[in-house]
N, C-alpha and C. Protein backbone atom coordinates (compact mmCIF):
# COMPACT_ATOMS: atom_id res chain seq x y z
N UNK A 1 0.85 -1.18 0.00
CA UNK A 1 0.00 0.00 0.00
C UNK A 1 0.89 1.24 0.00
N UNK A 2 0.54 2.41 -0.88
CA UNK A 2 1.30 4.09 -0.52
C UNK A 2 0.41 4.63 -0.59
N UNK A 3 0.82 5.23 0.63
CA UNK A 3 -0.31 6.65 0.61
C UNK A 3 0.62 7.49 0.58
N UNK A 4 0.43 8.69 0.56
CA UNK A 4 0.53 9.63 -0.48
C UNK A 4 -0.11 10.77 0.82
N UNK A 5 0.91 11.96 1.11
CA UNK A 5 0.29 12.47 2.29
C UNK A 5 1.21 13.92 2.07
N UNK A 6 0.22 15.30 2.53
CA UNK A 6 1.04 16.84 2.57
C UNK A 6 0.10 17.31 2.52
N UNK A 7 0.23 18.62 2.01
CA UNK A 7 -0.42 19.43 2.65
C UNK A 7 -1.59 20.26 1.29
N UNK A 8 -2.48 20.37 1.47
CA UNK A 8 -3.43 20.78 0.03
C UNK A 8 -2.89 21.40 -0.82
N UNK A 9 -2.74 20.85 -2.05
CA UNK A 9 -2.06 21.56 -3.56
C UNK A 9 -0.61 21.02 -3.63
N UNK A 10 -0.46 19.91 -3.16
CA UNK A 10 0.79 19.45 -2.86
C UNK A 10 0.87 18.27 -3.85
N UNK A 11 -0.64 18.10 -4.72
CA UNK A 11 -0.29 16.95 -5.73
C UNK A 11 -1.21 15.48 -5.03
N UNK A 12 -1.23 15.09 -4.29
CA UNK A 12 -1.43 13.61 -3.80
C UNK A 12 -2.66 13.30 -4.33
N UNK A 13 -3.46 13.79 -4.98
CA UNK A 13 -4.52 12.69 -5.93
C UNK A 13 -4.30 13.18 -7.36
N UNK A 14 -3.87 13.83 -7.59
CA UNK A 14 -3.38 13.89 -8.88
C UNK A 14 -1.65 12.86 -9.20
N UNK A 15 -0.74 12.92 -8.61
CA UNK A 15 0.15 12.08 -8.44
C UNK A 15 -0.43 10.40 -8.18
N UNK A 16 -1.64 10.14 -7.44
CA UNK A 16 -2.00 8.72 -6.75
C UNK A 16 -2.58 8.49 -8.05
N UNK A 17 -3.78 9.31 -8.94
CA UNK A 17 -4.32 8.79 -10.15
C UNK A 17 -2.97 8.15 -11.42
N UNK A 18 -1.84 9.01 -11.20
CA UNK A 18 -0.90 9.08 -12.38
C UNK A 18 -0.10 7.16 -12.23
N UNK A 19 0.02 7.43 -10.88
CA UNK A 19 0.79 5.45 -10.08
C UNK A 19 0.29 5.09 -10.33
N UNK A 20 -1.06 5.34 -9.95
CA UNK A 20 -1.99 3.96 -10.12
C UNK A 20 -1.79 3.84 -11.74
N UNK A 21 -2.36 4.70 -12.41
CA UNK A 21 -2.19 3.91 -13.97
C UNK A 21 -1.18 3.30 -14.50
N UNK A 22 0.29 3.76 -13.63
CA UNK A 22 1.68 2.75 -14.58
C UNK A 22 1.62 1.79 -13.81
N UNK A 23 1.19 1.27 -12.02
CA UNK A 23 1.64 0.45 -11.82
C UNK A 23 0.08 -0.89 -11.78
N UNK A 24 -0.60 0.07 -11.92
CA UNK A 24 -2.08 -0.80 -11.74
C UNK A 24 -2.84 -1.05 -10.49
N UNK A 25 -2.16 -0.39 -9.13
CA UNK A 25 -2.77 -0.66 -8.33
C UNK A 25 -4.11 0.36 -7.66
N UNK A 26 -4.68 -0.08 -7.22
CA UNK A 26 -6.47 0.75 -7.40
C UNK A 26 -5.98 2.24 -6.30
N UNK A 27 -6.68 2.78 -6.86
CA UNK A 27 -6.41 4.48 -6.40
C UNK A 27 -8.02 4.52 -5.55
N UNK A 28 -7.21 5.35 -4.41
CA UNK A 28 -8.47 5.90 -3.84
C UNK A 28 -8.04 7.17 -3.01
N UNK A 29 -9.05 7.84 -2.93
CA UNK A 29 -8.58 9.35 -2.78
C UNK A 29 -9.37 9.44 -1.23
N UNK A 30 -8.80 9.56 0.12
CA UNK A 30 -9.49 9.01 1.36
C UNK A 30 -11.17 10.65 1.34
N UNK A 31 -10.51 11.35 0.88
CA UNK A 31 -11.63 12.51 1.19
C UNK A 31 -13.30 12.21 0.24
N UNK A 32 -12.93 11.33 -0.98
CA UNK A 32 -14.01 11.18 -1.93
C UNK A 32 -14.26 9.61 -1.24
N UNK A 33 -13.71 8.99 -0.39
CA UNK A 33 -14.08 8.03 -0.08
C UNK A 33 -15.04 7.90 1.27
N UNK A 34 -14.96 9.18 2.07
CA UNK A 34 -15.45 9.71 3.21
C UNK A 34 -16.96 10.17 2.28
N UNK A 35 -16.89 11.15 1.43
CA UNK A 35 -17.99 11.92 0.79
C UNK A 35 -19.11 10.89 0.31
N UNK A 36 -18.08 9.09 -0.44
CA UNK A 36 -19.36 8.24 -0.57
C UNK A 36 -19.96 7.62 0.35
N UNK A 37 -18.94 7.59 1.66
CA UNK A 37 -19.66 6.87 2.75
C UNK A 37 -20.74 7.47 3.19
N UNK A 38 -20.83 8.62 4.20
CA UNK A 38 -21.31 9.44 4.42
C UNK A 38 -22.82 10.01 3.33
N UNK A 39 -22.33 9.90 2.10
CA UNK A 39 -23.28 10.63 1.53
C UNK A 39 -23.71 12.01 1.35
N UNK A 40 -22.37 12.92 1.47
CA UNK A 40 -22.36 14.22 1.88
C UNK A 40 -20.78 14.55 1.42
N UNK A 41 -20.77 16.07 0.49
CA UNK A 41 -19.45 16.43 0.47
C UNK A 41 -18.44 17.01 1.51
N UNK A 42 -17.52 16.68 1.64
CA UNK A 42 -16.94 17.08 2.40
C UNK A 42 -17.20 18.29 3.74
N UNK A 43 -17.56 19.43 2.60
CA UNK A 43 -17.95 20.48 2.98
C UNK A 43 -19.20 20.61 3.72
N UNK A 44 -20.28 19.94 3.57
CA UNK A 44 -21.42 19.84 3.95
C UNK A 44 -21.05 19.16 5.63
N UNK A 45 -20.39 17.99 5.72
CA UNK A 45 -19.77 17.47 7.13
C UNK A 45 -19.39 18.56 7.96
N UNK A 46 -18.30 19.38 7.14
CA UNK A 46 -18.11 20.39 8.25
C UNK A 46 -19.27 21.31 8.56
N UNK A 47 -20.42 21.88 7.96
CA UNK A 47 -20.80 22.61 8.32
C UNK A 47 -22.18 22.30 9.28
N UNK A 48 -22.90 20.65 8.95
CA UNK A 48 -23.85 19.96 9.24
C UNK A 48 -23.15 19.78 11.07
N UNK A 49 -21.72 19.03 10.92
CA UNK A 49 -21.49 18.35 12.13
C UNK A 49 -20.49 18.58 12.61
N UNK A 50 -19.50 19.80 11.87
CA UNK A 50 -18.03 20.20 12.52
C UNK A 50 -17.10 19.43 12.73
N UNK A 51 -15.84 20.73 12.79
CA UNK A 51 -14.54 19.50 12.48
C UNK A 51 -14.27 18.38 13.33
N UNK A 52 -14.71 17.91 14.30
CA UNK A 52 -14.50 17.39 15.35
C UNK A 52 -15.14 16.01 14.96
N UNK A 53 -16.32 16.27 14.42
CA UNK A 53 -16.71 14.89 14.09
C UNK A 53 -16.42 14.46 12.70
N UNK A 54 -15.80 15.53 11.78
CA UNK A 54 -15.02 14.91 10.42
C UNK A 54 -14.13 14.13 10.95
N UNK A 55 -13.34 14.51 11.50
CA UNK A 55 -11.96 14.36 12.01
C UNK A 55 -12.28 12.89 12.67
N UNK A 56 -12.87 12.49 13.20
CA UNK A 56 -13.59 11.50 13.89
C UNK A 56 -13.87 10.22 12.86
N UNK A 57 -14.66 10.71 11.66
CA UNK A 57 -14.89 9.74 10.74
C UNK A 57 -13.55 9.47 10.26
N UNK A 58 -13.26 10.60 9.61
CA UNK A 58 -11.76 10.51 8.87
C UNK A 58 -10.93 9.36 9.33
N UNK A 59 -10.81 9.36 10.86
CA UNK A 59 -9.95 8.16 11.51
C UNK A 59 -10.40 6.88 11.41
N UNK A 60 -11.93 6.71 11.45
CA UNK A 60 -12.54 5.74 11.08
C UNK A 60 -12.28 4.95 10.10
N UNK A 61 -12.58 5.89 8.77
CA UNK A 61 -12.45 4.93 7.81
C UNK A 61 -10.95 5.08 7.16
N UNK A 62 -10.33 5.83 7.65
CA UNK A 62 -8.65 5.45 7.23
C UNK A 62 -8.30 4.02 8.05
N UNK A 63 -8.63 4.00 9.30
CA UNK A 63 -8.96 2.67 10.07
C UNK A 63 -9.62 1.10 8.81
N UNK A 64 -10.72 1.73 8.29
CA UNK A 64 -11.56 0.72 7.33
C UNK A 64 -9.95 0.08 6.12
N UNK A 65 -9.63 1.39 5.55
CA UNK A 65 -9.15 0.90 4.46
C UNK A 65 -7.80 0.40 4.78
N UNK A 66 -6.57 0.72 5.37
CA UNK A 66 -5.36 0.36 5.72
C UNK A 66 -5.37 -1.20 6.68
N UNK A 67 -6.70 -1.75 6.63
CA UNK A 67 -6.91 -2.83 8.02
C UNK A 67 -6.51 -4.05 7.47
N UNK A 68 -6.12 -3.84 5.82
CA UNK A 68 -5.30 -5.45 5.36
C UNK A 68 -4.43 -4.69 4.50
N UNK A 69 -3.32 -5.72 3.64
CA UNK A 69 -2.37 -5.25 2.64
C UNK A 69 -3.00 -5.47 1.45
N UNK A 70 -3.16 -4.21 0.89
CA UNK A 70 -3.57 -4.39 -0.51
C UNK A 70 -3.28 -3.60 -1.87
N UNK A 71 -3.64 -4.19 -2.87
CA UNK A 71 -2.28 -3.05 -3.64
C UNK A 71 -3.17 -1.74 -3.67
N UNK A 72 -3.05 -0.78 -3.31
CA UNK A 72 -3.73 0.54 -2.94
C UNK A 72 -2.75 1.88 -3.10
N UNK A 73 -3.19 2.46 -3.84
CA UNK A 73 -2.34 4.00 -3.30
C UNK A 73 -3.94 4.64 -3.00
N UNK A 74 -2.98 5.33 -1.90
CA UNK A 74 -4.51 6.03 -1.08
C UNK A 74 -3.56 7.11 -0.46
N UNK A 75 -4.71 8.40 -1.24
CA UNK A 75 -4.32 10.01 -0.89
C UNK A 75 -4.88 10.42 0.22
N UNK A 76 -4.42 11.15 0.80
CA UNK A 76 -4.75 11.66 2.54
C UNK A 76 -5.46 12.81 2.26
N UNK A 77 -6.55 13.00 3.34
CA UNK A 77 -6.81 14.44 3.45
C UNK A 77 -5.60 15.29 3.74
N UNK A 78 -5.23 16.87 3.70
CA UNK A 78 -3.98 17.55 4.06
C UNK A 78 -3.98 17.50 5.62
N UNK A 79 -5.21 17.77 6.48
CA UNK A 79 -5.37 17.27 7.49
C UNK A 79 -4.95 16.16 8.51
N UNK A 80 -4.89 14.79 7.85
CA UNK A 80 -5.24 13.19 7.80
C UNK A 80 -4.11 13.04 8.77
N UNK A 81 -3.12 13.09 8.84
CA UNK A 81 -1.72 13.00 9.24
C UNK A 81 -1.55 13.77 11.15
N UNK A 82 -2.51 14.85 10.95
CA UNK A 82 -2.24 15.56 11.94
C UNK A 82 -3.11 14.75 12.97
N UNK A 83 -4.54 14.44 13.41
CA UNK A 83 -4.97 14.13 13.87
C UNK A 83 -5.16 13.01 14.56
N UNK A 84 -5.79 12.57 16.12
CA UNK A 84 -5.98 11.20 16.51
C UNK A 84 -4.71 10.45 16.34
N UNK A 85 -4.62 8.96 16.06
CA UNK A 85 -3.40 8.86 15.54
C UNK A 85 -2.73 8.08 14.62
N UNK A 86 -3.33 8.88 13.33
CA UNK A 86 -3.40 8.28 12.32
C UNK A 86 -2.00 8.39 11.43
N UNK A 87 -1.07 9.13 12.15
CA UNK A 87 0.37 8.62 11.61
C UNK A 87 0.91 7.23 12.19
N UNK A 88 0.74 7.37 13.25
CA UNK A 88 1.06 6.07 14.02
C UNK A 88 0.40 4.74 13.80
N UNK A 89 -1.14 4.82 13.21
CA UNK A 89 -1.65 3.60 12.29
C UNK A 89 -0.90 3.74 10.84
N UNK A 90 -0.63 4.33 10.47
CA UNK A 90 0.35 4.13 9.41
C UNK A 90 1.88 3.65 9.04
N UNK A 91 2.44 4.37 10.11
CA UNK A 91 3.90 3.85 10.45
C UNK A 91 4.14 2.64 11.00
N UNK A 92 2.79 2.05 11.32
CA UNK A 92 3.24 0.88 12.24
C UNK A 92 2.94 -0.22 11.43
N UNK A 93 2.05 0.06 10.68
CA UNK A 93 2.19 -1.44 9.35
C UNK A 93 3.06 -1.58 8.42
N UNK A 94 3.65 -3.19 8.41
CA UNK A 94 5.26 -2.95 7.43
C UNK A 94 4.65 -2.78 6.06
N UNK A 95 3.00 -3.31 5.41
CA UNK A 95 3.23 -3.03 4.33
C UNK A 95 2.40 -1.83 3.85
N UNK A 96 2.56 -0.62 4.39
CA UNK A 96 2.50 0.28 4.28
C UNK A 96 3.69 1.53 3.95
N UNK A 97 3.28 2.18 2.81
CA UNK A 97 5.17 3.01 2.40
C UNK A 97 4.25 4.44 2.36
N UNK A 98 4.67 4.98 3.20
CA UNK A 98 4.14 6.28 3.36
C UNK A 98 5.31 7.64 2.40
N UNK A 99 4.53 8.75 1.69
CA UNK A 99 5.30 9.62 1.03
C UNK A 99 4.79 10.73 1.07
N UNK A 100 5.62 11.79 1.87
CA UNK A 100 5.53 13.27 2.01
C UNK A 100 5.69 13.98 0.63
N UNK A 101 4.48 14.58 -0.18
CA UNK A 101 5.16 14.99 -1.19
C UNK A 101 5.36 16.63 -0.65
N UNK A 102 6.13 17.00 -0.59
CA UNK A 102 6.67 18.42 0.05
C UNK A 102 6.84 19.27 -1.26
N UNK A 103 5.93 20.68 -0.94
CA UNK A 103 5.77 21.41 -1.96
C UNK A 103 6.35 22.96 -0.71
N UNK A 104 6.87 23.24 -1.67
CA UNK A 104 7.30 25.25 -1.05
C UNK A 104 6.23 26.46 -0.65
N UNK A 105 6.29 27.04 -0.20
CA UNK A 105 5.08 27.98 0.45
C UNK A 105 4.94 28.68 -1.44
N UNK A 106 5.86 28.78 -2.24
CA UNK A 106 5.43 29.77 -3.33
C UNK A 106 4.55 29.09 -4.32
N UNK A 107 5.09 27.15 -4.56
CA UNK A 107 4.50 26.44 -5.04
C UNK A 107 2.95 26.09 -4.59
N UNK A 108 2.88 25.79 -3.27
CA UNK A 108 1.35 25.59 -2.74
C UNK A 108 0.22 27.07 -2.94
N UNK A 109 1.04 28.59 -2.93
CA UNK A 109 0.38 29.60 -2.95
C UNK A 109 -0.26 29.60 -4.78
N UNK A 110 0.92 29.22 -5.49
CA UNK A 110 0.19 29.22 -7.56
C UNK A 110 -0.88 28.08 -7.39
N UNK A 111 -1.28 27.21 -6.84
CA UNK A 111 -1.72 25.90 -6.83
C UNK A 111 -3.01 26.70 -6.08
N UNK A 112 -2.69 26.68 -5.29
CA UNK A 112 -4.11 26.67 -4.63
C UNK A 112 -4.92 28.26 -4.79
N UNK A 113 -4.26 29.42 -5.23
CA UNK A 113 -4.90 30.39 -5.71
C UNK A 113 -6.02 30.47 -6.42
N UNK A 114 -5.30 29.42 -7.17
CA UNK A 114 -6.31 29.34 -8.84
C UNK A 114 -7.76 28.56 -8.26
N UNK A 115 -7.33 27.89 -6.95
CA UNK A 115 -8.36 26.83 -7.01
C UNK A 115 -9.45 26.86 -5.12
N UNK A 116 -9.22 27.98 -4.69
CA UNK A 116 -9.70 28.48 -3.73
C UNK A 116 -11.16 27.79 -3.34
N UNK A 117 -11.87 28.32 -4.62
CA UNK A 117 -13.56 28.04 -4.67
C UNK A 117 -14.04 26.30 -4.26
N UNK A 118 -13.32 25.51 -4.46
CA UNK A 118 -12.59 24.13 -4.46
C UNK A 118 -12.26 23.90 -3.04
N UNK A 119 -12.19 24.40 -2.14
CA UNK A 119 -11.16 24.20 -0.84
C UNK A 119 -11.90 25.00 0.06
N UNK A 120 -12.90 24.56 0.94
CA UNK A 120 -13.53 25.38 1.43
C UNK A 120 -13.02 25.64 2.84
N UNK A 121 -11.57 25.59 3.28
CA UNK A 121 -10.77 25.69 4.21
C UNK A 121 -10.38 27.66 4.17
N UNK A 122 -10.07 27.24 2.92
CA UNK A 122 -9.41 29.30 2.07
C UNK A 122 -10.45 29.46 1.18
N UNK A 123 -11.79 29.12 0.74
CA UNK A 123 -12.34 29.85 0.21
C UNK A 123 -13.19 31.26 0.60
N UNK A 124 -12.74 31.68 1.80
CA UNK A 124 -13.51 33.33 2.34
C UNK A 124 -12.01 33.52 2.47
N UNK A 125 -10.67 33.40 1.99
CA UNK A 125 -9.27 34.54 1.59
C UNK A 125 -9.54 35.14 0.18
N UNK A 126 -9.00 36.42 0.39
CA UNK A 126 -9.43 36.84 -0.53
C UNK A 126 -8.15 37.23 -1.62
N UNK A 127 -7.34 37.95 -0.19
CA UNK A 127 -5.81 38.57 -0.96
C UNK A 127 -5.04 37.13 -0.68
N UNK A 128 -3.89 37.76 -1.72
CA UNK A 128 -2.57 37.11 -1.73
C UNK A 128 -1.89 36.50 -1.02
N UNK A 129 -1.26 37.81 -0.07
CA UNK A 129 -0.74 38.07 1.04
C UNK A 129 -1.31 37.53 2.07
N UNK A 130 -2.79 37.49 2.52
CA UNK A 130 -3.61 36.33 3.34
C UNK A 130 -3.63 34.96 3.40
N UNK A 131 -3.84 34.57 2.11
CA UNK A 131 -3.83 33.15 1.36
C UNK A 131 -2.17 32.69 2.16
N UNK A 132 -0.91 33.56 1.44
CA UNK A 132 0.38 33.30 2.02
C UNK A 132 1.01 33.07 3.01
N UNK A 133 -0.08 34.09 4.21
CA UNK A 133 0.14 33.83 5.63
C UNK A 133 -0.61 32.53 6.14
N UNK A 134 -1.44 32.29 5.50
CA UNK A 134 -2.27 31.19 5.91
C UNK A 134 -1.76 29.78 5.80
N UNK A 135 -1.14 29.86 4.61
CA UNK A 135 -0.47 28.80 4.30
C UNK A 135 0.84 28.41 4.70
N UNK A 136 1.19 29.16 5.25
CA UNK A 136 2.95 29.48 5.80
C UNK A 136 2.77 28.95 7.40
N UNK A 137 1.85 29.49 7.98
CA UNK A 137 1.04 29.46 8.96
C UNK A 137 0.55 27.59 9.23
N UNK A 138 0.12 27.38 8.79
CA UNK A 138 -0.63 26.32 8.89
C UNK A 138 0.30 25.33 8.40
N UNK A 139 1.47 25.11 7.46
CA UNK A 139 2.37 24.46 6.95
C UNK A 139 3.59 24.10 8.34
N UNK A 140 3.69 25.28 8.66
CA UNK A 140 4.68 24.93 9.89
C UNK A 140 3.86 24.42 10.80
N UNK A 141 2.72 23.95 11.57
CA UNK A 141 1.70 23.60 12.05
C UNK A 141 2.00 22.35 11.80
N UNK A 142 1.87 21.70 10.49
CA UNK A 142 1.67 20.10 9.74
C UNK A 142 2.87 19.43 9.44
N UNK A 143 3.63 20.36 9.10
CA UNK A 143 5.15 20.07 8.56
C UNK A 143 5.59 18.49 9.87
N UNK A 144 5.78 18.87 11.06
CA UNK A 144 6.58 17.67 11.56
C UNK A 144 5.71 16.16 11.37
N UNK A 145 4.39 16.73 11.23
CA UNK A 145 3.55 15.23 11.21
C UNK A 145 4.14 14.84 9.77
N UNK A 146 3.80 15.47 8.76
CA UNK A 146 4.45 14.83 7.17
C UNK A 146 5.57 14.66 7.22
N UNK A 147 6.32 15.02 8.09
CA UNK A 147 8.16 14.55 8.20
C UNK A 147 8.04 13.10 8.15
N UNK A 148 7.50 12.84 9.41
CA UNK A 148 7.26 11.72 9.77
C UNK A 148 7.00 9.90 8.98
N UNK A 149 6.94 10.78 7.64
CA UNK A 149 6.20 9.52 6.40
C UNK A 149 7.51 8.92 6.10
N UNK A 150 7.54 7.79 5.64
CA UNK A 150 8.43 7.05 5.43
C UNK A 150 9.61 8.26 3.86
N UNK A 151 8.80 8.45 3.31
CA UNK A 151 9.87 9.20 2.26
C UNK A 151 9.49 10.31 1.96
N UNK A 152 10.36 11.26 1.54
CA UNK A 152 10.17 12.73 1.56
C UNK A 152 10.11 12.64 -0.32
N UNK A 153 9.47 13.48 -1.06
CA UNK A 153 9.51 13.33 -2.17
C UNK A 153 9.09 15.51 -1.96
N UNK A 154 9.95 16.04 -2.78
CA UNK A 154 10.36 17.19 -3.40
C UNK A 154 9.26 17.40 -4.44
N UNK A 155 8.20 18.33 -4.55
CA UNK A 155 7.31 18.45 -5.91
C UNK A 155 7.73 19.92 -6.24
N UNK A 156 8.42 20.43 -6.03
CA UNK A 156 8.60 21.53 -6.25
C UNK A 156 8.86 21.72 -7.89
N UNK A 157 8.81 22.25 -9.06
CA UNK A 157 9.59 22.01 -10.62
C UNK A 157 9.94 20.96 -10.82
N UNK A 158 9.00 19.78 -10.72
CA UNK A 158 8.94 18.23 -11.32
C UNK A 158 7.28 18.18 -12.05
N UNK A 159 7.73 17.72 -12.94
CA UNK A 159 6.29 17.04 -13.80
C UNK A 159 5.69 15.93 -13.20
N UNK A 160 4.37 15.67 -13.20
CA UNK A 160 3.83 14.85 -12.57
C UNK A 160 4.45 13.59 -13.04
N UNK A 161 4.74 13.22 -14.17
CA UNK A 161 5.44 11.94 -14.49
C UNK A 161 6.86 11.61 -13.84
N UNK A 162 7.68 12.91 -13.43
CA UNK A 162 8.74 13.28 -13.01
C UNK A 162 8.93 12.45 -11.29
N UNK A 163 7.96 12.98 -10.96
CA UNK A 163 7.22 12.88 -9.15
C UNK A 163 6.88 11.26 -9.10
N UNK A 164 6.17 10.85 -9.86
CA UNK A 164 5.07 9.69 -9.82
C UNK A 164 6.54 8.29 -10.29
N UNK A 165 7.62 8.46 -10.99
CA UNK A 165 8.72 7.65 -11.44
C UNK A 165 9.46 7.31 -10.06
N UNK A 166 9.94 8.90 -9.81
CA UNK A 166 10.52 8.84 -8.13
C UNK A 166 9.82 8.02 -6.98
N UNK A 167 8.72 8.14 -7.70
CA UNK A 167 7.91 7.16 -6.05
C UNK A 167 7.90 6.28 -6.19
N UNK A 168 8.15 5.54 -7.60
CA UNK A 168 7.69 4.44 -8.25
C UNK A 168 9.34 3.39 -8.31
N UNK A 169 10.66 4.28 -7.87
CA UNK A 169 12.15 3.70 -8.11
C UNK A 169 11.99 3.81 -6.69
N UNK A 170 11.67 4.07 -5.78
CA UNK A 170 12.04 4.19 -4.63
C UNK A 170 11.06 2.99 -3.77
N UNK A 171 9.91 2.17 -4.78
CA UNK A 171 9.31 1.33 -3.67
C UNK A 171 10.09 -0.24 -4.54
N UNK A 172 10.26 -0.38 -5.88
CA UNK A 172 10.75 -0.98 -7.13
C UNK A 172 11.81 -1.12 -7.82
């Protein structure tokens, strides 16, 4: 199993769709997998039942899917890592290969600008300079939990094929 774990705009379901197709193993993206359980988007959880009880499921069914070895790449919420203790259910199964994809405060700020409306975490930022603090902010916050993943992978000026090879020589 790899999951695939950082911080929003950092790539991990766009990178998990790209593996899965060279190596064949089934992709699942843990936040769209919460939205079918549930029956509710993401967004709707937080506002119906608050973070406390996302955060709650979230552990749940990351619990559901990691509970055997299977060929899986599975993307984290940016969240997923920080909470309860769902690094430590991860680190502790051998066939589990965990990967930080680590993106730069300038890289996550072009990424997620464009895509605000999408992310209902920063969708009421409005400026730049907000968005930047927020993210700078909240990155040093998450940063030691994503240390923590078995491999650090750099997305900074790599092509997704670029990123997705590296992850792919490093388990192969």
């Amino acid at each position: 199993m790899i999951v695939l774990l950082g911080y929003m705009g950092s790539g991990k379901t766009v990178v998990g769709q790209v593996i899965s197709g060279l190596i064949g193993f089934e992709f699942i993206d843990l936040d769209h997998y919460i939205e079918f359980k549930e029956g509710k988007k993401i967004s709707e959880i937080f506002e119906r039942n608050g973070a406390i009880y996302f955060r709650k499921i979230e552990n749940k069914y990351l619990k559901e899917l990691i509970k055997e070895d299977r060929k899986v790449i599975l993307s984290l919420g940016g969240g997923t890592p920080c909470y309860y203790n769902n690094m430590e259910l991860l680190l502790n199964k051998s066939y589990i290969h965990t990967f930080y994809l680590s993106a730069g405060i300038k890289t996550l700020l072009n990424r997620l600008n464009d895509d605000k409306i999408n992310r209902p975490i920063i969708s009421g930022i409005t400026g730049e300079d907000e968005l930047l603090e927020f993210i700078g902010k909240h990155l040093f916050e998450r940063r030691p939990y994503y240390q923590r993943a078995h491999h650090q992978i750099t997305v900074d000026d790599k092509s997704l094929s670029q990123i997705s090879k590296e992850i792919i020589s490093t388990l192969f």
